[in-house]
Protein backbone atom coordinates (compact mmCIF):
# COMPACT_ATOMS: atom_id res chain seq x y z
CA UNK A 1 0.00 0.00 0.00
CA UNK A 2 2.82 2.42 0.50
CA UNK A 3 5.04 1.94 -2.45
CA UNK A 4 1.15 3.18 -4.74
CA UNK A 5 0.87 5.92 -2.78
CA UNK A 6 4.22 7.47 -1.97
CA UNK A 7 4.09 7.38 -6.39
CA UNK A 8 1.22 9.19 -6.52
CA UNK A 9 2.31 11.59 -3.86
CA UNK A 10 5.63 11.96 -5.55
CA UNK A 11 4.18 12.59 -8.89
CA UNK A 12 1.67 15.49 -7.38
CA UNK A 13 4.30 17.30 -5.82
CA UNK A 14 6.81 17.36 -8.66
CA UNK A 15 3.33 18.71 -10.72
CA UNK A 16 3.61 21.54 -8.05
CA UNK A 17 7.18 22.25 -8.25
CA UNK A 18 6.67 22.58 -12.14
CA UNK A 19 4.34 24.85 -11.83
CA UNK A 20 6.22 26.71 -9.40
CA UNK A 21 3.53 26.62 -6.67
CA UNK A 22 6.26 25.19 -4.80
CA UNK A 23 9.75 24.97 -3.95
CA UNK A 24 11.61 21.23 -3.99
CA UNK A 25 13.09 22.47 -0.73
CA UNK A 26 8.98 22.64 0.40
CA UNK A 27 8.22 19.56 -0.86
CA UNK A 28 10.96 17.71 0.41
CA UNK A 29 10.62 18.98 4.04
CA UNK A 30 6.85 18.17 3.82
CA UNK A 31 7.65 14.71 2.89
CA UNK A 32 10.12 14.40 5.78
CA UNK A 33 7.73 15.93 7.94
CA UNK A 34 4.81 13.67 7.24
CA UNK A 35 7.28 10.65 7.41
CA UNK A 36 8.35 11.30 10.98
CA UNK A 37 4.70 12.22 12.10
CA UNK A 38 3.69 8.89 10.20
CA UNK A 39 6.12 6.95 12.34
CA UNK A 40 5.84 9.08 15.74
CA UNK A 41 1.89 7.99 15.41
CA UNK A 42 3.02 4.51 14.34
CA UNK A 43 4.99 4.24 17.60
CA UNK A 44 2.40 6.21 19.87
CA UNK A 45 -0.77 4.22 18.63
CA UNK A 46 0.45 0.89 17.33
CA UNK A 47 -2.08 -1.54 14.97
CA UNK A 48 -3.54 -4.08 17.21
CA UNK A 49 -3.44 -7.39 15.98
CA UNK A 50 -5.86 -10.02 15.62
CA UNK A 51 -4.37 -12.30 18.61
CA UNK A 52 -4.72 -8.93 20.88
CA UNK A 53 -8.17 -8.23 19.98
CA UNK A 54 -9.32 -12.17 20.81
CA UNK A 55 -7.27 -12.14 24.06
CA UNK A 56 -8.92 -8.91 25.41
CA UNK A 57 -12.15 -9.48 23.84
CA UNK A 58 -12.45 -12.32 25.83
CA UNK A 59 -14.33 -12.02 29.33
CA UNK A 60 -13.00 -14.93 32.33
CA UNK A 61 -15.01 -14.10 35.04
CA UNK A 62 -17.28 -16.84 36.05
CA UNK A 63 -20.93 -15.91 34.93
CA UNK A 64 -23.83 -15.79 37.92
């Protein structure tokens, strides 16, 4: 899913810096930027995985 998107992402950016809406400086600090927030939320909010969900979803206490 990355690789397909970071391509598109490239290609709209270079569009900008050909049409001189920006600068490559802008769009390569914007790139670096959104890679460390990427990895910052990554590392803050990790994906659960399927085993976590079933362990947690599960409910031990004897029933009454």
């Amino acid at each position: 899913m990355f690789v397909p998107l970071s391509g598109a992402t490239m290609a709209v950016h270079w569009a900008l810096v050909r049409k001189r809406a920006h600068y490559p400086t802008d769009v390569l600090a914007g790139g670096v930027l959104g890679i460390v927030v990427a990895l910052a939320a990554w590392k803050l909010w990790p994906p659960r995985r399927e085993a976590d969900e079933d362990i947690s979803s599960r409910d031990d206490r004897p029933l009454r």
